[in-house]
Protein backbone atom coordinates (compact mmCIF):
# COMPACT_ATOMS: atom_id res chain seq x y z
CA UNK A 1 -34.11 -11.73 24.18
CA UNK A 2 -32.87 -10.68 20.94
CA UNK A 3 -29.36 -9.00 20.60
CA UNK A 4 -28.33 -6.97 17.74
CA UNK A 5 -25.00 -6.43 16.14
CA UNK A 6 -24.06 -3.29 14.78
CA UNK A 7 -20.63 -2.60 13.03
CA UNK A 8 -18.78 0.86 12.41
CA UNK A 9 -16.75 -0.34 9.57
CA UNK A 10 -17.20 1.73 6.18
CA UNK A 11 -15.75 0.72 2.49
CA UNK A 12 -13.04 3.25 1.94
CA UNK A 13 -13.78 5.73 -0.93
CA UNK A 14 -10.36 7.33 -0.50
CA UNK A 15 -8.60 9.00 -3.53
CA UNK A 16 -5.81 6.89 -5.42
CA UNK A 17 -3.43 9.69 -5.07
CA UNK A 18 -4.10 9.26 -1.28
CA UNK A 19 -2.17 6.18 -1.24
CA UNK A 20 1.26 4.48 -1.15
CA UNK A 21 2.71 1.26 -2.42
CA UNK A 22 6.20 0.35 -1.92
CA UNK A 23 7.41 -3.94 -3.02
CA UNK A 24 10.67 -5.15 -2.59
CA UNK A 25 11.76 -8.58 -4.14
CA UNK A 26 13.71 -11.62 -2.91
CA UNK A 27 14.77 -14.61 -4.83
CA UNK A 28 13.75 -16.77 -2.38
CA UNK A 29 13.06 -17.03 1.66
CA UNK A 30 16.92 -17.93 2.54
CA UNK A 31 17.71 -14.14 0.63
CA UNK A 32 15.17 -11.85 1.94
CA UNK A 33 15.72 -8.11 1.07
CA UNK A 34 15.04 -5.37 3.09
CA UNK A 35 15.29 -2.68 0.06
CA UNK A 36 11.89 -1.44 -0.87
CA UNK A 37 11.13 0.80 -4.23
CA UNK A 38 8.32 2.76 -4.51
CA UNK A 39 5.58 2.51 -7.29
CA UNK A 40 3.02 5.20 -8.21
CA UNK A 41 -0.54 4.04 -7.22
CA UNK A 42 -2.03 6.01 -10.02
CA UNK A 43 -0.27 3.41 -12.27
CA UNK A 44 -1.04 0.53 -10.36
CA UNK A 45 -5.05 0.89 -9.25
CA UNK A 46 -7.39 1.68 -10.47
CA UNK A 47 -11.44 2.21 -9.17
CA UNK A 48 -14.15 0.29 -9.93
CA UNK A 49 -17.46 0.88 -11.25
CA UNK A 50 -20.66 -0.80 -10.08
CA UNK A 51 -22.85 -3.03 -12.42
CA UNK A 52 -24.17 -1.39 -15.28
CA UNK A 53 -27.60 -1.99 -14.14
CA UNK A 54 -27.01 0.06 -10.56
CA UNK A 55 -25.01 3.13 -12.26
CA UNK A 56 -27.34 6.33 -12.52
CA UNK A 57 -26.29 9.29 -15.01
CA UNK A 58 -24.50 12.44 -13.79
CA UNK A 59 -23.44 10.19 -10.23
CA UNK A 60 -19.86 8.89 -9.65
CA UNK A 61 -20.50 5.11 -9.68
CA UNK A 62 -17.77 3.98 -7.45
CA UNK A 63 -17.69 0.30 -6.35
CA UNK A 64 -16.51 2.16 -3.18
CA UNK A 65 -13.63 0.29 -0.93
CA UNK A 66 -12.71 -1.72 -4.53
CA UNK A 67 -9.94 -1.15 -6.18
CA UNK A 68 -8.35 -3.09 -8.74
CA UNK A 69 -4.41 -3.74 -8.48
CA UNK A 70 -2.48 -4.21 -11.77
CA UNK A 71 1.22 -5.28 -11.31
CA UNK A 72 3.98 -3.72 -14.01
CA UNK A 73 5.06 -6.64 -15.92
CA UNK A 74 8.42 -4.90 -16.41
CA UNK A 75 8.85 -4.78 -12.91
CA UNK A 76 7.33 -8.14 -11.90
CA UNK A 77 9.02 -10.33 -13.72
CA UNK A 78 11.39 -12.34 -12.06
CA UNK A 79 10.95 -16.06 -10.07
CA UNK A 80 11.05 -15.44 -6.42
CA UNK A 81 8.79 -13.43 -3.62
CA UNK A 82 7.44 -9.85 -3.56
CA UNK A 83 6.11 -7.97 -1.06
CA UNK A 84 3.46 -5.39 -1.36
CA UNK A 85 3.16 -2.69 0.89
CA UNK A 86 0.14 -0.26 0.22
CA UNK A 87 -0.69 2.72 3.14
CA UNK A 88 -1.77 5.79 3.90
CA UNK A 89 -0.03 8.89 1.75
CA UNK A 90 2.37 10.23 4.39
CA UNK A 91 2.95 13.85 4.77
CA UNK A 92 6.49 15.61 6.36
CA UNK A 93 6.34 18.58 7.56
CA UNK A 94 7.62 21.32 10.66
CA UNK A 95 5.53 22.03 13.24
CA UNK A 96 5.12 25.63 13.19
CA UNK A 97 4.60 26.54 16.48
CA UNK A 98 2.42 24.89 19.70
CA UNK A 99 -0.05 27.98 20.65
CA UNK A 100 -3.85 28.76 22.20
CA UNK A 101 -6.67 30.40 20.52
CA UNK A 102 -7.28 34.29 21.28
CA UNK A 103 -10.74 33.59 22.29
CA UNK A 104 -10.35 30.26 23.85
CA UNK A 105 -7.22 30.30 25.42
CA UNK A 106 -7.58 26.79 27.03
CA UNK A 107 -7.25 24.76 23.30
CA UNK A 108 -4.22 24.13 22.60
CA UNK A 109 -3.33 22.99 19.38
CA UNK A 110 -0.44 22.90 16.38
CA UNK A 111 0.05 25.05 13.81
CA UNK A 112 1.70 24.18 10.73
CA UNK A 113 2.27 26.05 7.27
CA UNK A 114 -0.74 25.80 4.68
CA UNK A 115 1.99 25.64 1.89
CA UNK A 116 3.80 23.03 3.26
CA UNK A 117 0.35 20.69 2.08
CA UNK A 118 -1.55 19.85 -0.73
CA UNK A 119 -3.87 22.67 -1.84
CA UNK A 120 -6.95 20.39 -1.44
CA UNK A 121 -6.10 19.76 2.43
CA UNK A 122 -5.80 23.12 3.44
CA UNK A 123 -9.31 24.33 3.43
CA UNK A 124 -11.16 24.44 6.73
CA UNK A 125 -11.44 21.01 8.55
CA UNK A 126 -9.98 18.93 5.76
CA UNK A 127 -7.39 17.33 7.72
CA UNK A 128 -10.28 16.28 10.37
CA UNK A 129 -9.24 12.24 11.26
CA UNK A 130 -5.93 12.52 10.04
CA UNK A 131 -3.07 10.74 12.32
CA UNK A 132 0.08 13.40 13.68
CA UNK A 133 2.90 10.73 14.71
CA UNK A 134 6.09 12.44 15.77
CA UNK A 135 10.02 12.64 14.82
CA UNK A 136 12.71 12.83 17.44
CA UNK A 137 15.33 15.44 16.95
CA UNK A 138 17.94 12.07 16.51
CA UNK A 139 15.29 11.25 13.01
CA UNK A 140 13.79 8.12 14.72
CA UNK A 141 10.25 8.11 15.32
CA UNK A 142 8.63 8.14 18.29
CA UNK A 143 7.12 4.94 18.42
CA UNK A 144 3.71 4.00 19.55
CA UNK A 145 2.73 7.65 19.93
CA UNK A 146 -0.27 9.36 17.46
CA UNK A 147 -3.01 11.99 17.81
CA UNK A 148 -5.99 12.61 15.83
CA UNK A 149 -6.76 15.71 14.19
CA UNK A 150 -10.01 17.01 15.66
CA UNK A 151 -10.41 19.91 13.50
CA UNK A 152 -8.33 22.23 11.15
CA UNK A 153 -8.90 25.70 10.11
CA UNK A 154 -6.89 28.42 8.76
CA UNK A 155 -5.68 30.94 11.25
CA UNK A 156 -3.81 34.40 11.47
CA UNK A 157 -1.04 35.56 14.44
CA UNK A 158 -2.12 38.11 16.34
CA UNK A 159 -0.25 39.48 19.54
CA UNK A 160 -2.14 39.81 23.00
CA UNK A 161 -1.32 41.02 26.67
CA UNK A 162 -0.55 38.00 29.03
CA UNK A 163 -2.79 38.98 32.15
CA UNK A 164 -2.53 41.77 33.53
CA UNK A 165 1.14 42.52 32.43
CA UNK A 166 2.64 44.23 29.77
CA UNK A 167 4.36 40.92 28.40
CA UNK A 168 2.64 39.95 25.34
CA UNK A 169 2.11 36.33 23.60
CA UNK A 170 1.30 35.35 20.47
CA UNK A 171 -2.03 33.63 19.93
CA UNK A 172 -4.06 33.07 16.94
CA UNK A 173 -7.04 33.76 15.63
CA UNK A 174 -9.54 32.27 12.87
CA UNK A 175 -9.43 33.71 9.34
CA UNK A 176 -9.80 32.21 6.11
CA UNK A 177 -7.24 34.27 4.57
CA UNK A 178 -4.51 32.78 6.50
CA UNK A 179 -1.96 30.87 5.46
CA UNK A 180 -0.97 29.12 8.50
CA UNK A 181 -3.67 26.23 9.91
CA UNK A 182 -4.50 25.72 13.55
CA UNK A 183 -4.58 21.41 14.42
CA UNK A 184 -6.59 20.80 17.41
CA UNK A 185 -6.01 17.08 18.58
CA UNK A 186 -7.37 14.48 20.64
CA UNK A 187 -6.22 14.38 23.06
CA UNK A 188 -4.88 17.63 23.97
CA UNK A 189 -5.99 17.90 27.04
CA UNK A 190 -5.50 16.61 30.98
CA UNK A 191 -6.87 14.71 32.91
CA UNK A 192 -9.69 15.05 35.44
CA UNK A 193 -7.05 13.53 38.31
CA UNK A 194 -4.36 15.85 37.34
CA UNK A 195 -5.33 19.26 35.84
CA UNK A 196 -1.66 20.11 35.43
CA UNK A 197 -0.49 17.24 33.15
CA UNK A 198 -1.33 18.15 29.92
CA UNK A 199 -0.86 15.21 27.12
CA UNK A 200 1.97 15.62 24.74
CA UNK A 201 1.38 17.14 21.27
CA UNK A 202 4.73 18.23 19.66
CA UNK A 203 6.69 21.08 20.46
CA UNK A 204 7.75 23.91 17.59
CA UNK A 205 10.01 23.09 14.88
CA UNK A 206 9.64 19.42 15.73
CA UNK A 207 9.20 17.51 12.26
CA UNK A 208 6.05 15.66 12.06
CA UNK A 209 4.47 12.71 10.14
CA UNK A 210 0.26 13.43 8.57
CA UNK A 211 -1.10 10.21 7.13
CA UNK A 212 -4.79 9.50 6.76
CA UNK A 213 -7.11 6.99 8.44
CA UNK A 214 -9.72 5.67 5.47
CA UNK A 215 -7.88 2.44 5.65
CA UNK A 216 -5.91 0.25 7.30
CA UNK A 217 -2.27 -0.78 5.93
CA UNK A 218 -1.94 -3.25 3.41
CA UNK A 219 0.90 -6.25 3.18
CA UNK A 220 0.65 -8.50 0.62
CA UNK A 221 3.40 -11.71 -0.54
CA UNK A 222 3.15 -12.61 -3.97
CA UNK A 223 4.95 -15.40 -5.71
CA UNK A 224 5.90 -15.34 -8.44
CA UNK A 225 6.73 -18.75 -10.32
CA UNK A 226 7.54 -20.39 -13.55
CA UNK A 227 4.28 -22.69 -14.10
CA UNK A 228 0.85 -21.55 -12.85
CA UNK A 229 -1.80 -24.04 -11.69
CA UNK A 230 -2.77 -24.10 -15.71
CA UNK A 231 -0.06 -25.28 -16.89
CA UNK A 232 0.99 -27.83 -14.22
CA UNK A 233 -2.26 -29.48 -14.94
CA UNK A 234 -1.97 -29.08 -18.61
CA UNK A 235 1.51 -31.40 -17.70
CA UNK A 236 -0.31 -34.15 -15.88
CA UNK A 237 -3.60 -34.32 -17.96
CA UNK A 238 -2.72 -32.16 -21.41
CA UNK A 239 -2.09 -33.74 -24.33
CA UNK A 240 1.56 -35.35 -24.91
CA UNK A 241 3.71 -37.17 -27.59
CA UNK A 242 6.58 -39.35 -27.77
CA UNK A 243 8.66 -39.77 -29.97
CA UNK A 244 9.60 -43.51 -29.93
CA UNK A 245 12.71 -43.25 -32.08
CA UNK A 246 14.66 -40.68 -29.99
CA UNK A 247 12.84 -40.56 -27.02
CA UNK A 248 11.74 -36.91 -27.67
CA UNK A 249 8.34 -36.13 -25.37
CA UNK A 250 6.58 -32.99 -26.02
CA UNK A 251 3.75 -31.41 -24.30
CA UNK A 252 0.63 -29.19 -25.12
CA UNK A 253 -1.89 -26.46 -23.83
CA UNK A 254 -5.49 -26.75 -24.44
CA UNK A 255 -4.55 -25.40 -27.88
CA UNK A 256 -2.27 -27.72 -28.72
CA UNK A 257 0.78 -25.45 -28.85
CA UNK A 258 4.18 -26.94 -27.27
CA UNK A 259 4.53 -26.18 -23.73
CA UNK A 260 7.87 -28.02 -22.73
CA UNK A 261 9.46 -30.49 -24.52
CA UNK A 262 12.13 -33.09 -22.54
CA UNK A 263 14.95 -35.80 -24.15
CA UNK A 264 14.24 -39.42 -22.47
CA UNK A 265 17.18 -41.71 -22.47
CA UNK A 266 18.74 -44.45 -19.87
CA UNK A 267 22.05 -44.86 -19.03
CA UNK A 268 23.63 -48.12 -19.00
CA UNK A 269 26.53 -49.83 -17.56
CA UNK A 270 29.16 -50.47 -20.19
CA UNK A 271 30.37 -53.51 -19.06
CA UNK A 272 27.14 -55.31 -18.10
CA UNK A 273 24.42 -53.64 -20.11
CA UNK A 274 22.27 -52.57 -17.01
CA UNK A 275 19.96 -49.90 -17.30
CA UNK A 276 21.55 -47.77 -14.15
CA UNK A 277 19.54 -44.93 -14.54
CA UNK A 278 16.13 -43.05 -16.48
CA UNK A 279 16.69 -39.65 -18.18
CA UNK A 280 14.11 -37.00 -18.25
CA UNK A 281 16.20 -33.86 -19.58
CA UNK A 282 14.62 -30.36 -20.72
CA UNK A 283 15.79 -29.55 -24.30
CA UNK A 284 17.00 -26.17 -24.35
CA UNK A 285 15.86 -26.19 -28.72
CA UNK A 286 12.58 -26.50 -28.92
CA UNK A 287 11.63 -28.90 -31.89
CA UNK A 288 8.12 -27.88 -34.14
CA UNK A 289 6.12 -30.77 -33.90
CA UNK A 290 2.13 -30.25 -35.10
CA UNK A 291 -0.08 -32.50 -32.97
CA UNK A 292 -3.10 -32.15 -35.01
CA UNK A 293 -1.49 -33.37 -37.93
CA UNK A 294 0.64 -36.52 -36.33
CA UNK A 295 -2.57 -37.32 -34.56
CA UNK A 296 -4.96 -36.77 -37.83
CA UNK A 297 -6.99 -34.09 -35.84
């Protein structure tokens, strides 16, 4: 019997302004730092292209779920560890108010303030698989607790009897010209053993947290170091002289140009004339030495 595999897992095509990228920098793993800075992604990735020979005229020809990362070499620049942190964009805002629907009373659902979001997020069903995660009153988070956004679309208040009284509720109703956006989530509502406990979703004027879900969070350790593989190689295998007068050794690159240069001396017992011990000692000067013409090259 045969069995197939079948996978659900899409390259992201998600906008660059979509994202975040925070780093934060420690000398080395005894110091770590917990500060992180921010960087703007626009500034840092950028999207690919696919081959020439695939790209069609008038069509975006997005490598999509590649994007190239370009570190600020006036930012990067010191000898020690950085971390990269790349996410989701995260969005604060207030919830506006928990309400139902005027004609379907029994979806519940958030509203929040179009203005509070980016212009391009507030049309109808825009915000559809975005993550709500949830701010106590104290400012902490509350942990381990998300909903999806199931659909979005602009809404208007409207007041309406409650029953058969004369109380009256506010509910809301769909219209494009609204300002305010109705957030149904998953899930919103109970349970099949207990009709009465519905799941939590936020309560009005409670602060929440929007972040999409193209991708998954990103952490990255870079290290940053004085000699690459290159040039370690280039000082086992490169070229070298000495100097056998004053003990002077210099290396090269691949192009001959001076790489490090080191003073080699011993030091001897005065009294007996024993070679105690073998100097290798970086020169802080370099000295201009041409190795094409010593060598006759």
């Amino acid at each position: 019997m045969a069995v197939g595999t079948f996978g659900s897992q899409r390259e992201s095509d998600i906008n660059i302004s979509d994202i975040e990228i925070y780093y934060n920098f420690s000398p080395s793993r005894e110091n770590f730092s917990t500060e992180f800075f921010s960087l703007d992604p626009t500034e840092v990735l950028t999207e690919l292209q696919l081959p020439t020979t695939q790209q069609l005229p008038g069509r975006e020809n997005l490598l999509a779920g590649l994007l190239t990362c370009k570190l600020p070499a006036n930012i990067f620049n010191a000898v020690g560890f950085y971390t990269l942190y790349i996410r989701p964009k995260s969005i604060y805002l207030s919830i506006n108010d928990c309400g139902v629907l005027s004609s379907l009373p029994t979806i519940k659902g958030l509203i929040i303030n179009g203005n509070d979001i980016d212009s391009k997020l507030r049309s109808n069903n825009s915000l559809v698989g975005y993550y709500v995660t949830y701010i106590n009153s104290d400012g902490t988070k509350l942990r381990n607790v998300s909903r999806v956004i199931v659909s979005s679309n602009k809404v208007v208040p409207i007041s309406g009897n409650i029953g058969t009284t004369s109380s009256r509720s506010i509910r809301y109703s769909f219209d494009d010209s609204g300002n305010l956006i109705f957030l149904q989530l998953t899930p919103s509502s109970s349970s099949s053993l207990k009709a009465s406990a519905l799941p939590f979703i936020g309560q009005a004027g409670q602060n929440i947290i929007l972040q999409n879900s193209f991708f998954s969070p990103i952490c990255v350790e870079i290290e940053m170091t004085n000699d690459t593989l290159s040039t370690v190689s280039q000082l086992i295998a490169g070229n070298q002289l000495k100097n056998s007068k004053n003990g002077e050794l210099t290396y090269f690159d691949e192009n001959n140009n001076i790489t490090k240069q080191f003073n080699l001396y011993e030091i001897q017992d005065s009294g007996t004339g024993e070679t105690l011990y073998e100097v290798k000692q970086i020169k802080s000067t370099i000295d201009n030495i041409d190795f094409n013409q010593i060598t006759g090259i």
